[in-house]
Each structure stands twice: as C-alpha cells, then as structure tokens.
C-alpha atoms as a PDB file:
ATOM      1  CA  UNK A   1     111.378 114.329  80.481  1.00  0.00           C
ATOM      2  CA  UNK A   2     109.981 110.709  80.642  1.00  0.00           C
ATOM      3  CA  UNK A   3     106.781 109.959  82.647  1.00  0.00           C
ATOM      4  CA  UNK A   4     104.503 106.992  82.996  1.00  0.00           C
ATOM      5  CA  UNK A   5     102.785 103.789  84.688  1.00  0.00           C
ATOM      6  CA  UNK A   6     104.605 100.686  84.635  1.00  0.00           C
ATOM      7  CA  UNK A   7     103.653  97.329  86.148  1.00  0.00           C
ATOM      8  CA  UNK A   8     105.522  94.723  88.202  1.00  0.00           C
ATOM      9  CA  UNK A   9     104.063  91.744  87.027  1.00  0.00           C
ATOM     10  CA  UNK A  10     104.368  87.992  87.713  1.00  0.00           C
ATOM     11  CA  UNK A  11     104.330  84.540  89.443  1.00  0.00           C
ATOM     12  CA  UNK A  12     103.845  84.863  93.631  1.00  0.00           C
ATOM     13  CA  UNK A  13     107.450  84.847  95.066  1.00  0.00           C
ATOM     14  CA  UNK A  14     109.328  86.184  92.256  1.00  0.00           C
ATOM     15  CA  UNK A  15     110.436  89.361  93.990  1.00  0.00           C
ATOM     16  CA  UNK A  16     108.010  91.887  92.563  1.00  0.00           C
ATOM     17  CA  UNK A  17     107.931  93.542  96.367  1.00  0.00           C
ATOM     18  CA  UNK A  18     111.188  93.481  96.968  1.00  0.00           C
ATOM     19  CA  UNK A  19     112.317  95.440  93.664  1.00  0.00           C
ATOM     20  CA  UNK A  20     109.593  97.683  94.592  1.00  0.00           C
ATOM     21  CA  UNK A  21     110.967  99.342  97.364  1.00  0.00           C
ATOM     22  CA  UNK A  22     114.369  99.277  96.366  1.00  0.00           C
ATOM     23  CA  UNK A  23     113.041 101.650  93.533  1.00  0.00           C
ATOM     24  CA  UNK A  24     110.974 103.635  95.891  1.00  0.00           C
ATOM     25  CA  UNK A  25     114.009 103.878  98.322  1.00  0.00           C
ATOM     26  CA  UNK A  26     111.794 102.956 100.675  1.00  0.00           C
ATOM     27  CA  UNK A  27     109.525 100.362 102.386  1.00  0.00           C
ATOM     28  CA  UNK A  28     106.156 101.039 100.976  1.00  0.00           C
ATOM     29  CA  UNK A  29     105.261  97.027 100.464  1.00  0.00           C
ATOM     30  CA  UNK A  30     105.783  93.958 102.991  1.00  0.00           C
ATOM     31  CA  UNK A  31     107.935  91.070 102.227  1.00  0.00           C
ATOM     32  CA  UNK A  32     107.893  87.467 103.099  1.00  0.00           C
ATOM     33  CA  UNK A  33     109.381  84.305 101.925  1.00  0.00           C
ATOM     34  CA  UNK A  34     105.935  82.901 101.428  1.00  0.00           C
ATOM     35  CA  UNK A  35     104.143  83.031  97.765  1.00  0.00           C
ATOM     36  CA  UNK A  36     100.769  85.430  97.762  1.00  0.00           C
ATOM     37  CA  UNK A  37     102.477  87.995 100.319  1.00  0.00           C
ATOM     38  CA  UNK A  38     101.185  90.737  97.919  1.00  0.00           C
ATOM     39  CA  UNK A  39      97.262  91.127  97.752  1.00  0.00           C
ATOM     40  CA  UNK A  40      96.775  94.539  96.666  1.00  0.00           C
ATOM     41  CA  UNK A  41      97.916  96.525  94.110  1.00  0.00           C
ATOM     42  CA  UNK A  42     100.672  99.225  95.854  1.00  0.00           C
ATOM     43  CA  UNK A  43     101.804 102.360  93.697  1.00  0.00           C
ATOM     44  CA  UNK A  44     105.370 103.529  94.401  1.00  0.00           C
ATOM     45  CA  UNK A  45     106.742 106.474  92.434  1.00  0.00           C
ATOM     46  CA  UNK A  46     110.262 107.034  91.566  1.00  0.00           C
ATOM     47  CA  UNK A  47     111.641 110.346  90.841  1.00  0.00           C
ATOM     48  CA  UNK A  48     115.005 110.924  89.090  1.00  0.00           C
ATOM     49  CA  UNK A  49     116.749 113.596  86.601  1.00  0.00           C
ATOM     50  CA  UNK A  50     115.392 111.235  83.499  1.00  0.00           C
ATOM     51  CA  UNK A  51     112.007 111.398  84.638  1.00  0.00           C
ATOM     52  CA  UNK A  52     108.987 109.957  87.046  1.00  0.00           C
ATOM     53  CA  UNK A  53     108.200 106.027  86.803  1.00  0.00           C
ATOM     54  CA  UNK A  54     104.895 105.538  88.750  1.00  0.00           C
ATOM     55  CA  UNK A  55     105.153 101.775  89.726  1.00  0.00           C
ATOM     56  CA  UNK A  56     102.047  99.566  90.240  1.00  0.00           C
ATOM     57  CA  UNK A  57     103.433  95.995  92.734  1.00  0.00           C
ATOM     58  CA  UNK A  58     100.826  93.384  91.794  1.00  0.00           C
ATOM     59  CA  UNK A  59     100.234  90.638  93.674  1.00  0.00           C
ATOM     60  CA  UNK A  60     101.312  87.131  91.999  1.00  0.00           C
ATOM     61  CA  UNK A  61      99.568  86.088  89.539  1.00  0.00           C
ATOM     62  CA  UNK A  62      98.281  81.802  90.597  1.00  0.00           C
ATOM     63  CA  UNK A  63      95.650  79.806  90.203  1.00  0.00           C
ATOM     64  CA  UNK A  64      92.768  81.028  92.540  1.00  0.00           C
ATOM     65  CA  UNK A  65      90.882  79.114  94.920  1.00  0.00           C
ATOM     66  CA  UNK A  66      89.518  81.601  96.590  1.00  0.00           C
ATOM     67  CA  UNK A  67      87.377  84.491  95.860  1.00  0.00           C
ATOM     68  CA  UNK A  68      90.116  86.758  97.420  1.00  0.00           C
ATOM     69  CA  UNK A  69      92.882  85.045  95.143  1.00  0.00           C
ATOM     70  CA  UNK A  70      90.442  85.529  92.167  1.00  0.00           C
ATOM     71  CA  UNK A  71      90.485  89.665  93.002  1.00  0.00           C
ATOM     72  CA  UNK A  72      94.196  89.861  93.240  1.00  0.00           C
ATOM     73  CA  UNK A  73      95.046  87.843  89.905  1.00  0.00           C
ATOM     74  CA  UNK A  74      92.086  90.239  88.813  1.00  0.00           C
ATOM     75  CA  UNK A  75      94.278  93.513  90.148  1.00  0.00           C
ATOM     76  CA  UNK A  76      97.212  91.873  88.430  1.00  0.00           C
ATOM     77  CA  UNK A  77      95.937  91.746  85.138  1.00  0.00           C
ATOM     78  CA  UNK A  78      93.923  94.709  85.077  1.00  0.00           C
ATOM     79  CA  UNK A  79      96.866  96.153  84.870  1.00  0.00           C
ATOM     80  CA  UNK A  80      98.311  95.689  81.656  1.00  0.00           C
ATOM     81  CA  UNK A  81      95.352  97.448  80.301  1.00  0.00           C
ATOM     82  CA  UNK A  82      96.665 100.745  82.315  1.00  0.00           C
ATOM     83  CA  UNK A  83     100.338 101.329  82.125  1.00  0.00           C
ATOM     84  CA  UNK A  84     102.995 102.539  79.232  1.00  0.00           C
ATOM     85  CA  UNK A  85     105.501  99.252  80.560  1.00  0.00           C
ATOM     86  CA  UNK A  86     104.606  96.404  81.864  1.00  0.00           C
ATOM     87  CA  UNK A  87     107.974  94.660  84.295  1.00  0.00           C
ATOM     88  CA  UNK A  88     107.311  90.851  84.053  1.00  0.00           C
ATOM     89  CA  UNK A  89     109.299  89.861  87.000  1.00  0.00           C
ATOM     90  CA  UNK A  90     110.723  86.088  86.733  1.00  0.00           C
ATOM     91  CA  UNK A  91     112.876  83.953  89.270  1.00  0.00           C
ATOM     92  CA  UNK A  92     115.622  82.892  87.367  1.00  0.00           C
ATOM     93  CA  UNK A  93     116.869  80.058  89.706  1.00  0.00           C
ATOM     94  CA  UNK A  94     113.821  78.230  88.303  1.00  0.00           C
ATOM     95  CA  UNK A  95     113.101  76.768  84.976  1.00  0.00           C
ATOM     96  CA  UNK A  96     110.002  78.579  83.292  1.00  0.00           C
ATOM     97  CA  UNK A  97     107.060  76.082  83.399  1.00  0.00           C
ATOM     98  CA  UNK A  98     102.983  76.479  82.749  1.00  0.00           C
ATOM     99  CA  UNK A  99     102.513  79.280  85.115  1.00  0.00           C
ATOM    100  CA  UNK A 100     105.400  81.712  83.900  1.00  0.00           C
ATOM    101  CA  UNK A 101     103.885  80.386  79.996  1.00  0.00           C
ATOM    102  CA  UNK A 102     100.597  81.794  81.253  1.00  0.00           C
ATOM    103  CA  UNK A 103     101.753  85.206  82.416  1.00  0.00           C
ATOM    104  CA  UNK A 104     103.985  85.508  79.297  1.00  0.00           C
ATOM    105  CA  UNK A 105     100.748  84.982  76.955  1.00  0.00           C
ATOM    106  CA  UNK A 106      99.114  87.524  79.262  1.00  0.00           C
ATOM    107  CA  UNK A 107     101.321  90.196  78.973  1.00  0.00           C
ATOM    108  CA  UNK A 108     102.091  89.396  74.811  1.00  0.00           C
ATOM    109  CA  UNK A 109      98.580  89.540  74.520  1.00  0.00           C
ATOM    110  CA  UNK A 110      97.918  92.713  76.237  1.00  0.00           C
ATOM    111  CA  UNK A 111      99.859  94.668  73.398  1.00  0.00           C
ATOM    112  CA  UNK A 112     101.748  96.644  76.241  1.00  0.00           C
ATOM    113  CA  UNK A 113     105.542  97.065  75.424  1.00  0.00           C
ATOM    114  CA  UNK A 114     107.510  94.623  77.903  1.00  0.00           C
ATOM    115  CA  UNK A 115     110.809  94.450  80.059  1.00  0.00           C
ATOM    116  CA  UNK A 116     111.525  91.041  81.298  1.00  0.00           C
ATOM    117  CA  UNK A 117     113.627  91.090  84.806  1.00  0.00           C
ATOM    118  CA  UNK A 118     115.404  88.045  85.404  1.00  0.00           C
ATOM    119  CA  UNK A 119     115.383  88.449  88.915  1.00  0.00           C
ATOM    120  CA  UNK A 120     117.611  86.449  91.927  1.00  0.00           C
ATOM    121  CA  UNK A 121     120.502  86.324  89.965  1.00  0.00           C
ATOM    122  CA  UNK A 122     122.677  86.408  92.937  1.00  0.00           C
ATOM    123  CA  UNK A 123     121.408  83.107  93.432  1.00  0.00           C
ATOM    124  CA  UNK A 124     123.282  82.008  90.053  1.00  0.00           C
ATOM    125  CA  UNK A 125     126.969  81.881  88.748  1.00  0.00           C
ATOM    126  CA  UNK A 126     127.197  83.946  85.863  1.00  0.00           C
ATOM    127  CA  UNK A 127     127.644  80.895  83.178  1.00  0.00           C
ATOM    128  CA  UNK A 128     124.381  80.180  84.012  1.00  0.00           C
ATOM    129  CA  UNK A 129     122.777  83.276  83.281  1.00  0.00           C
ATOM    130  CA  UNK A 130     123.145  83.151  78.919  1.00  0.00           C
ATOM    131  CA  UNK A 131     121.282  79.918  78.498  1.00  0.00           C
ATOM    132  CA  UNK A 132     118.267  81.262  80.879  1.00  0.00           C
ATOM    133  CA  UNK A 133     118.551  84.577  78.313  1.00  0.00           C
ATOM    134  CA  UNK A 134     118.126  82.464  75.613  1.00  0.00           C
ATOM    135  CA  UNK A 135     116.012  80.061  76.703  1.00  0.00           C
ATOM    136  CA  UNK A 136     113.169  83.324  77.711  1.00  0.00           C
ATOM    137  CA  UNK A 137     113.890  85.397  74.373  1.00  0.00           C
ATOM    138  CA  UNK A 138     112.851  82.358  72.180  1.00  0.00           C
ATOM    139  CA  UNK A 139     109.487  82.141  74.342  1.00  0.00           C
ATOM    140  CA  UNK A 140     108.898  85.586  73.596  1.00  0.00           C
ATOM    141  CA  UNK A 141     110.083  89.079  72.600  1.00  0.00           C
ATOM    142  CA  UNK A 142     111.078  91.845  75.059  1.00  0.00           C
ATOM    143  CA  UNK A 143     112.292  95.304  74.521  1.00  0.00           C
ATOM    144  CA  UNK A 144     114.553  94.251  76.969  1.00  0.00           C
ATOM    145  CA  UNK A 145     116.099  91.455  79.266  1.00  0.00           C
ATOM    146  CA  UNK A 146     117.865  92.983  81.792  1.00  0.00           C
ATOM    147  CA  UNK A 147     119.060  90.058  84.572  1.00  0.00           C
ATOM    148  CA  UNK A 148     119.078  91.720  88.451  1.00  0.00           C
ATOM    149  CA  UNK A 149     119.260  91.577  92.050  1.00  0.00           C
ATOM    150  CA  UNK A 150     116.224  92.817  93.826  1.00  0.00           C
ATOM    151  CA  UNK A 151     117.624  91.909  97.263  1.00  0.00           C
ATOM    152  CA  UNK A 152     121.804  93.069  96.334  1.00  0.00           C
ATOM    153  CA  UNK A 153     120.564  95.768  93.896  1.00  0.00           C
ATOM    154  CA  UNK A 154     123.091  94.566  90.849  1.00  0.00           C
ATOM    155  CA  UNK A 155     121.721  95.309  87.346  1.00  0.00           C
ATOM    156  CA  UNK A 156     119.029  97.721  89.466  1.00  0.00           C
ATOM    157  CA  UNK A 157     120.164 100.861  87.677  1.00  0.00           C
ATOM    158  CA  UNK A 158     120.812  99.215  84.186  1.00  0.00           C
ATOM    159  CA  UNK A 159     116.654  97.772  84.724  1.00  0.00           C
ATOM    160  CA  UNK A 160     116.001 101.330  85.628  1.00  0.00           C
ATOM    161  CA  UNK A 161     117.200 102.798  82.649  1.00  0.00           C
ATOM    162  CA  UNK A 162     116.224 100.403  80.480  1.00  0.00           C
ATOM    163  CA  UNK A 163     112.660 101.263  81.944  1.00  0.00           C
ATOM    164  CA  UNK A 164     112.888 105.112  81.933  1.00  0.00           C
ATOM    165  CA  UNK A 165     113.920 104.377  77.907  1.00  0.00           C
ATOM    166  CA  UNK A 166     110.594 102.606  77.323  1.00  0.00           C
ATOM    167  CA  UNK A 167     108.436 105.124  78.709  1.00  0.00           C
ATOM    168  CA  UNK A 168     106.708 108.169  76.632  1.00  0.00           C
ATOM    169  CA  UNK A 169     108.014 111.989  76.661  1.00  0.00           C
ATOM    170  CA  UNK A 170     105.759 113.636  79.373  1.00  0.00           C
ATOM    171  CA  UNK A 171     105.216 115.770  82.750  1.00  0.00           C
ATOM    172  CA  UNK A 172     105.147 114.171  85.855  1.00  0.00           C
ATOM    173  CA  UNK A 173     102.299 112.786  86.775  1.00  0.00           C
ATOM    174  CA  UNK A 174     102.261 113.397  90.717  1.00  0.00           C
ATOM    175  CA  UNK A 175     104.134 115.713  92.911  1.00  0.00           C
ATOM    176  CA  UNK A 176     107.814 115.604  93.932  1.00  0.00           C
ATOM    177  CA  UNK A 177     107.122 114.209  97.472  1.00  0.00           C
ATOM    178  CA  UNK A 178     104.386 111.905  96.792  1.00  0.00           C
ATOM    179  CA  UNK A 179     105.632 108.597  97.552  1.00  0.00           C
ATOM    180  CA  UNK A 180     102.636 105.951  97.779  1.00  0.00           C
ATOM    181  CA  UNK A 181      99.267 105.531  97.515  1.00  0.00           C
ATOM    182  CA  UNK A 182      99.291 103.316 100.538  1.00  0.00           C
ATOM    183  CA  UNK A 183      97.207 104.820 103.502  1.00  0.00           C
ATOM    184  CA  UNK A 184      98.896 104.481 107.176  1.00  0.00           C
ATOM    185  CA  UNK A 185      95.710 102.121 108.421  1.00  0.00           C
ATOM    186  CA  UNK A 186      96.464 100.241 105.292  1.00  0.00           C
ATOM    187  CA  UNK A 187     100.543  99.894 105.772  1.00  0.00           C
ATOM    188  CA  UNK A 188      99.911  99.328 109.566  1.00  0.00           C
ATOM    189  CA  UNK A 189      97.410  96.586 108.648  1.00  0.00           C
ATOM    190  CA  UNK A 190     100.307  95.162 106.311  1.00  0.00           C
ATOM    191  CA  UNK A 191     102.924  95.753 108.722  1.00  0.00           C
ATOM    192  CA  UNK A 192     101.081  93.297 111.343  1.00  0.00           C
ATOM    193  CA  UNK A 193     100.410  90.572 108.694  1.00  0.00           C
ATOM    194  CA  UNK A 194     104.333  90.602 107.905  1.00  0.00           C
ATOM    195  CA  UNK A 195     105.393  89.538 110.813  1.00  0.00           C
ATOM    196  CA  UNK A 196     102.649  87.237 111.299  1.00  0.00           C
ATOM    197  CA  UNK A 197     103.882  85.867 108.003  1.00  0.00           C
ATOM    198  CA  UNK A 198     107.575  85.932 109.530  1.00  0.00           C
ATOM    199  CA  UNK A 199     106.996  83.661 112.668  1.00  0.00           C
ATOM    200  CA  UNK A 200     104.497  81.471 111.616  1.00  0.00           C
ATOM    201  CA  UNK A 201     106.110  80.510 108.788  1.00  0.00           C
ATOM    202  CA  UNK A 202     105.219  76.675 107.432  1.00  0.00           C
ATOM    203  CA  UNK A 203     102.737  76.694 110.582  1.00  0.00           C
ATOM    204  CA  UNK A 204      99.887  78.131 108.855  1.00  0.00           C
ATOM    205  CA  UNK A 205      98.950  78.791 105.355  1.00  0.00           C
ATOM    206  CA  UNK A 206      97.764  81.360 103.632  1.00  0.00           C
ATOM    207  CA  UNK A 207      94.524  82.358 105.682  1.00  0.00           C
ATOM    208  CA  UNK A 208      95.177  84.932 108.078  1.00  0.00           C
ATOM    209  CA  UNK A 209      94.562  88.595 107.270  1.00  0.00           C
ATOM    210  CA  UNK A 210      94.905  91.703 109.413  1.00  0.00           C
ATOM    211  CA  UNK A 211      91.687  93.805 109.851  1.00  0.00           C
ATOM    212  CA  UNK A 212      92.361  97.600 111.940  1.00  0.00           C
ATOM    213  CA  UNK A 213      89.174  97.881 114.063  1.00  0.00           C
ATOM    214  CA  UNK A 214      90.520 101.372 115.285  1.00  0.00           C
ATOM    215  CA  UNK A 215      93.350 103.832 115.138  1.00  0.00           C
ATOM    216  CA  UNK A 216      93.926 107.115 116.819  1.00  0.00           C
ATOM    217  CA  UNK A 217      96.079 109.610 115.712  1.00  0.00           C
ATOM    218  CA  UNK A 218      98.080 111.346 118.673  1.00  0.00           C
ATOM    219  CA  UNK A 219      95.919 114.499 120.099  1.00  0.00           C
ATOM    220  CA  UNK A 220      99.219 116.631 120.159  1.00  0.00           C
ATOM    221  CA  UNK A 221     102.862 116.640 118.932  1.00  0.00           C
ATOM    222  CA  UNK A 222     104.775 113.919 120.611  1.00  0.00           C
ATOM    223  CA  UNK A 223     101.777 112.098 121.793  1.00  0.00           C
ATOM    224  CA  UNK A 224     100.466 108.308 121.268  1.00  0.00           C
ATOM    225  CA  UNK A 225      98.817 106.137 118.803  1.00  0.00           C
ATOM    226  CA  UNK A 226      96.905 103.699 119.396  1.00  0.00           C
ATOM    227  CA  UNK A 227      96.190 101.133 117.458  1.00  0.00           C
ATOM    228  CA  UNK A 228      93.836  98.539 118.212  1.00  0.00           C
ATOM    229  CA  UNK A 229      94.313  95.083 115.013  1.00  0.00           C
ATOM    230  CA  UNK A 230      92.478  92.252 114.492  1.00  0.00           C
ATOM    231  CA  UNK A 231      94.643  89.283 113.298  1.00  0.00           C
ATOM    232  CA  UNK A 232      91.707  86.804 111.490  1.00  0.00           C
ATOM    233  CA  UNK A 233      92.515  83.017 111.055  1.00  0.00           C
ATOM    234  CA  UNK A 234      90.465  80.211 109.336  1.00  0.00           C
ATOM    235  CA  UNK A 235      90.190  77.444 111.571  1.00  0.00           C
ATOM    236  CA  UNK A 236      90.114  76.984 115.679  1.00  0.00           C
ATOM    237  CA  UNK A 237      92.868  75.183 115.872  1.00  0.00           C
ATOM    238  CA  UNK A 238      94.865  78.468 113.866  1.00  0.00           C
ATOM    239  CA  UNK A 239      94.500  80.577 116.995  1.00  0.00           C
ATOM    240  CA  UNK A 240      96.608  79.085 119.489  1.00  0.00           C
ATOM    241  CA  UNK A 241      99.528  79.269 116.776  1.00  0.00           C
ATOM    242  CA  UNK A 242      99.190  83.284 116.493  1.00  0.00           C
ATOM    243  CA  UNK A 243      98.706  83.195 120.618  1.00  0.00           C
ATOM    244  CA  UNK A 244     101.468  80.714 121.396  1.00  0.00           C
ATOM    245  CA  UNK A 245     102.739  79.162 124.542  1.00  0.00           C
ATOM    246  CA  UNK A 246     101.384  81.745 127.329  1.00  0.00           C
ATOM    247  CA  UNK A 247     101.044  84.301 124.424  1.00  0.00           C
ATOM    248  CA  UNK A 248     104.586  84.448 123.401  1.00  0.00           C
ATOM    249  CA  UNK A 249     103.830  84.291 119.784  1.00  0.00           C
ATOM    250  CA  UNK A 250     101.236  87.016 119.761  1.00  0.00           C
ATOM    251  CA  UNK A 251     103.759  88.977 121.994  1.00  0.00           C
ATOM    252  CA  UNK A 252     106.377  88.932 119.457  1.00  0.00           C
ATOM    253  CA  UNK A 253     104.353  89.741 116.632  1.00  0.00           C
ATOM    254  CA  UNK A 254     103.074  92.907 118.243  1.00  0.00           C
ATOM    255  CA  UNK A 255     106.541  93.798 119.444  1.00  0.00           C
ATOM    256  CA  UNK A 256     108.397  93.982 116.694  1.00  0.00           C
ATOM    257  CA  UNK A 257     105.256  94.953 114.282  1.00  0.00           C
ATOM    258  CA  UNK A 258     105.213  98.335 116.945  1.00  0.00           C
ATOM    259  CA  UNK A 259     108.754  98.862 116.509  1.00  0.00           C
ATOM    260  CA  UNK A 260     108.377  99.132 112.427  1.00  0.00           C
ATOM    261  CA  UNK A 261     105.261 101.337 113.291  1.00  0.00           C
ATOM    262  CA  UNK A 262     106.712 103.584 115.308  1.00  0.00           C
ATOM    263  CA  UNK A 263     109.784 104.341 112.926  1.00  0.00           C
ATOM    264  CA  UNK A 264     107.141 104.830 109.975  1.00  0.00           C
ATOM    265  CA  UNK A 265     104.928 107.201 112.115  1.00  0.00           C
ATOM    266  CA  UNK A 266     107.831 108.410 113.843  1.00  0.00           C
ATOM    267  CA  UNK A 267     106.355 108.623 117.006  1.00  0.00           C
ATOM    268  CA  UNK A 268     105.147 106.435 120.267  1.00  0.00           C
ATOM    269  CA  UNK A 269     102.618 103.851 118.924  1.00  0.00           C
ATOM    270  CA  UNK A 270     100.361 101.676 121.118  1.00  0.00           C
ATOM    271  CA  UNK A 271      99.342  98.296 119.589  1.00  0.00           C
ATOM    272  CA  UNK A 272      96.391  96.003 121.008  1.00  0.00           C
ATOM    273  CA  UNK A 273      96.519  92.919 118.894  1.00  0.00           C
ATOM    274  CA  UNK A 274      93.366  89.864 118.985  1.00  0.00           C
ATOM    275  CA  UNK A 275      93.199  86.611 117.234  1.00  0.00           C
ATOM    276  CA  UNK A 276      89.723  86.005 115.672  1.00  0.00           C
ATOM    277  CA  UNK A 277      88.092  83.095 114.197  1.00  0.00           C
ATOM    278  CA  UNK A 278      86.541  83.965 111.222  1.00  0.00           C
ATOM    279  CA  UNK A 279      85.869  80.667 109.110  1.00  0.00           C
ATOM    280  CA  UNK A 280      85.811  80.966 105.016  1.00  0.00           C
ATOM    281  CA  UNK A 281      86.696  84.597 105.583  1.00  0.00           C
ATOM    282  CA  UNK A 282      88.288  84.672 102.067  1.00  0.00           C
ATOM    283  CA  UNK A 283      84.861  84.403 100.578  1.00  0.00           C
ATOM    284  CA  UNK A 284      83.231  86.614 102.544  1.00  0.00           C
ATOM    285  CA  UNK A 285      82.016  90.019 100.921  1.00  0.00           C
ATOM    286  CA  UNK A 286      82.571  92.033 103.986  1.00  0.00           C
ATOM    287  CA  UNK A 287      85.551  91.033 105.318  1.00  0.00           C
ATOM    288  CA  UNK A 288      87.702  91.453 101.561  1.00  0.00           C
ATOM    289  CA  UNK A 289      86.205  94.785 101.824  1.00  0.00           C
ATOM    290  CA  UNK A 290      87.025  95.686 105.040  1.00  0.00           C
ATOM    291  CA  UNK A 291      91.146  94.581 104.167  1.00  0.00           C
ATOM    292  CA  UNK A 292      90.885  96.769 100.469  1.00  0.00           C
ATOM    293  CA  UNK A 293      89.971  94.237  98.043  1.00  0.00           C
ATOM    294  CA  UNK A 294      87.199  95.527  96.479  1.00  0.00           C
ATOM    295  CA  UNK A 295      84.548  93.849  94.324  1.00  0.00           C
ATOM    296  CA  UNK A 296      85.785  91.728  91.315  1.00  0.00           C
ATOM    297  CA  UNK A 297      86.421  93.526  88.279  1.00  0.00           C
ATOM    298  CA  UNK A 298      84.268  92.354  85.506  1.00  0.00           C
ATOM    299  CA  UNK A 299      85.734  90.191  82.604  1.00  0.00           C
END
C-alpha cells in the first residue's frame, strides 16, 4: 500500500486546478482561463487499489505585487518542504522561459523527488511533443516526464501511476470518504468568484475577491440556505462592471453561481449577492484573513 502528500506545483495558468479535480473525480477547486485563479492551497485525496495520494493544488507561483500574491507564492513553496512528490505542472504549448527556470530551481533545490507533467498536450501534434521532452530533461532531472491532458484526461492514468510509484509504502493517511479539506463557506465563496471570473473576463483584473458575510444552514431536511456574499472590487469605477446594465451582470453571476451551489449542497440555496468598494484590499490584514489567507509564513 502506497500513501503520501504530493504537490501540484507551477506557473499561474498551467492547469494545476484542472488536473486536480480530474484526480479527485470531482470539483473541489474553481477554474478560469485567467492566471492567479488559485489563491489557496486546496487538498484533494485520491483513493485507489495502489494506494491514497493526498494532493495539495497550489496557487501559481508569479512575481508578487501584492501582499496577497506574496502569501500564495508563499503557500506554493511551503510546500515542497511537506510532501513525498512534488507534480511540477508545465504548459507545454509554451516555450519554458525565466519563470518556469525559477520554479524548476525551486523544486531541484527543495531535495523533494519530482514528476514533471507536460500538461495541454491536446493542444500539440504529437511530433511536437519529443523535442519539448528533450528540451525539459536537459534543464533538469525528473523521476519522470509523463506528457497529459488535464482537460481530455489522456496520459491521466499513466501520470497517476507514475505518481503512486514515487510515493513511500504506508497506511492511508485519511479516511475512505474524506474528499477535501475545503469548507462549504469556503467552496461557496470560490464558487461566486468563478463566475465572476467567467463573465468579466478581460474587463477587470485580478482584484475582486468574494467575502461570505453569512450563511445559514437549512433548519430541517429539505429546507433553504441562505447565503448572503460580498463580491469586493478595487476601484469605483469596478462596480458597475459586476452590477451591469440594470444589474444584468450581477444577475447572472448569482444565477448560475446558485445553480452550482445547489447541486454541491444538494438542496434549495438562496443567494444575496453585493458589490463593495474596498480600495487596496489586497494589502489589507483583515480582509486576506477574512478570504483564508493567513499571515505570511516566515522565510
């Protein structure tokens, strides 16, 4: 029986989320198009016949400008210091530059025995695929290279096994059914900011986050949550893209963020959304707090 902690490590947008669930079997992190969707560290655990692979989904690792991008690139690498395997997770439709040298002498540094996922390879025509094989195994050594399909699922199982291979001999290290570590205030909260993510698209950047101000839990079998969200912005002139024209933005968002929530609660779910103007709120203490990102980690 093989158990252990492995980490899905990387550059933003490389499809670290995305692999995660199809692992899990199931949704347990958010997924966007846009770079820095990720800012916590999620723990998914996969159970099989081989064993139990507890899987840590960090967000990516960038340059931070923040001090809520410096706390996740601090959850990111904190990591390596934790787990048996460490995943580094690579889009291979683009050419390795500084950033994917960076996490490389991260994760060679960190001692930690490493799988590299080429990852989007149904993106690529298989000629294509040797050269970028090469081109990563003379950067740096891997127990494996194992190219794959987050979003198709091709060269899933052969990563899988490949993973399962590089873990120690040991019990498992949760129960059977346990699934995430993700709390339903926190996936709601995530749920929200998804589709906020979704619509808005190029509109805004990076600088909305999703606070819960208050959720009730149904007072019988069958009955209603409610769920009353906060959707924070930067700047003024962010709010009226959230609300849109006679609040048809806002009223998408919560529709189809209520349907999601009602099929992971499985029950009837009542969602009161609010844009807020909170400026510099990604320096602010409270508020990284108050959305799980806890104080900095030392260094």
């Amino acid at each position: 029986m093989k158990a252990g902690f492995v980490s899905l490590i990387g550059r933003p947008n490389a499809g670290k989320s995305t692999l995660l669930n199809r692992f899990v079997g199931q949704k347990v992190a958010i997924v966007s198009d846009k770079p820095q969707t990720t800012r916590h560290r999620i723990v998914g655990v996969r159970n099989s016949p081989a064993g139990q692979v507890v899987f840590i989904d960090t967000p990516g690792i960038h340059k931070p400008m923040h001090r809520m991008n410096q706390r996740m690139v601090d959850a990111a690498t904190a990591t390596l210091k934790e787990v048996d395997v460490a995943v580094l997770v690579v889009d291979a439709t683009e050419p390795p530059g500084g950033g994917d040298r960076f996490v490389l002498d991260l994760v060679t540094r960190s001692g930690v025995k490493a799988i590299l996922a080429l990852n989007k390879i149904d993106r690529l025509r298989k000629p294509a695929l040797l050269p970028i094989i090469q081109r990563y195994m003379g950067i740096a050594q891997f127990a494996a290279v194992v190219p794959v399909s987050a979003v198709t699922g091709d060269g899933a199982d052969i990563l899988e096994r490949e993973i399962v291979a590089a873990l120690p001999e040991g019990e498992p290290l949760y129960p059977d059914d346990y699934l995430t570590d993700q709390t339903q205030r926190t996936l709601t909260a995530e749920l929200i900011r998804e589709k906020v993510l979704i619509h808005t698209r190029d509109e805004l950047p990076y600088s909305t986050a999703v606070v819960i101000e208050q959720f009730e839990e149904p007072e019988h079998e069958g009955g209603l949550t409610r769920i009353h969200a906060s959707i924070l912005v930067d700047h003024d002139s962010q709010k009226p893209i959230v609300v849109g024209k006679g609040g048809e933005m806002i009223k998408r968002i919560g529709t189809e963020a209520r349907l999601d929530l009602e099929a992971m609660l499985e029950g009837r779910v009542f969602l009161d959304l609010y844009v807020k103007v909170r400026a510099d709120w990604r320096d602010d203490e409270r508020i990284l707090s108050e959305i799980g990102l806890g104080s900095r980690r030392p260094t």
